[in-house]
Protein backbone atom coordinates (compact mmCIF):
# COMPACT_ATOMS: atom_id res chain seq x y z
CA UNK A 1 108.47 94.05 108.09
CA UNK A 2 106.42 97.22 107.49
CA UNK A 3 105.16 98.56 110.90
CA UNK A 4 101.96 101.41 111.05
CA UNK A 5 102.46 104.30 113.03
CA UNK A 6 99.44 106.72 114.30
CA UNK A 7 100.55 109.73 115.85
CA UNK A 8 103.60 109.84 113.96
CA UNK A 9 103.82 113.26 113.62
CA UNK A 10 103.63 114.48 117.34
CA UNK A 11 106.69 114.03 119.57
CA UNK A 12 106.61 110.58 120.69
CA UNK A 13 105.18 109.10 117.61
CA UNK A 14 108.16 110.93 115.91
CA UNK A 15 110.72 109.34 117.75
CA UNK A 16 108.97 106.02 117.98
CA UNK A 17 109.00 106.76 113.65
CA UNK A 18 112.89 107.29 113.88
CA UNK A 19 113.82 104.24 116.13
CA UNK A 20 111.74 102.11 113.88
CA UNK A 21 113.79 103.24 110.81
CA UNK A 22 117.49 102.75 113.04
CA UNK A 23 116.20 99.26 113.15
CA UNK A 24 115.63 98.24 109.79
CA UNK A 25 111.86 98.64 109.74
CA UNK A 26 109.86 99.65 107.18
CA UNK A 27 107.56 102.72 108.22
CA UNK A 28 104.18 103.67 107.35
CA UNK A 29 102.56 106.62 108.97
CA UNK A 30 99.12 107.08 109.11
CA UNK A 31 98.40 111.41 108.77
CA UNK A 32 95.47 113.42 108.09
CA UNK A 33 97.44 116.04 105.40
CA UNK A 34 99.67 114.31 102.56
CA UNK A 35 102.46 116.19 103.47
CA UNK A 36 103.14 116.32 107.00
CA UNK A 37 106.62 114.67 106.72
CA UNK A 38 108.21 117.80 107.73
CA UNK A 39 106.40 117.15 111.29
CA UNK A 40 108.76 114.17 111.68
CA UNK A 41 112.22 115.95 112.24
CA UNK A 42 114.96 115.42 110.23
CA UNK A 43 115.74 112.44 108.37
CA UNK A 44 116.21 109.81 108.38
CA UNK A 45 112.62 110.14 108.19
CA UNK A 46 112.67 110.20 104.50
CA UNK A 47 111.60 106.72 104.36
CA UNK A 48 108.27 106.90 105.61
CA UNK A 49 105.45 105.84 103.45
CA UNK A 50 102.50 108.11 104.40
CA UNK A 51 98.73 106.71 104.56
CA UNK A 52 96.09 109.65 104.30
CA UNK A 53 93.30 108.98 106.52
CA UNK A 54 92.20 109.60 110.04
CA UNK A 55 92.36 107.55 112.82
CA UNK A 56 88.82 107.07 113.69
CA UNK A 57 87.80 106.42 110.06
CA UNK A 58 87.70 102.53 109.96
CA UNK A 59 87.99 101.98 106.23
CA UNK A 60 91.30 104.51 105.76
CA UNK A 61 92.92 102.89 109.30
CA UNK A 62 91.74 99.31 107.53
CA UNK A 63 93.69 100.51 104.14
CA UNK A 64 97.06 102.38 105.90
CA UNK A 65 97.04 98.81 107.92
CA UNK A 66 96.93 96.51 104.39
CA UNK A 67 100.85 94.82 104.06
CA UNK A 68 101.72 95.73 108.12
CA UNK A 69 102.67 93.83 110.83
């Protein structure tokens, strides 16, 4: 299961992010920049798959929500 996260890189979205991956989940975080993984703490948030877009742009939240659950 691959699960979309907004917010992922502020505090709550970043832990939500890290519980996600202690379960099994597969990640996908939607972010404005292409390289705000740093944001997330440390790893294991290595496994995110990052979706560039923002959050009130339909099409980008329509294409960081293609394959989730």
């Amino acid at each position: 299961m691959r699960v979309l996260v907004t917010g992922a890189t502020g505090l709550v979205g970043g832990a939500v992010v890290g519980e996600l991956l202690s379960r099994g989940l597969r990640v996908r975080a939607l972010v404005r920049a292409a390289s705000p993984l740093d944001a997330l703490g440390p790893p294991p948030h290595g496994g995110v798959e990052l979706a560039v877009g923002y959050v009130l742009d339909r099409a980008a939240v329509e294409r960081a929500l293609s394959g989730c659950q």
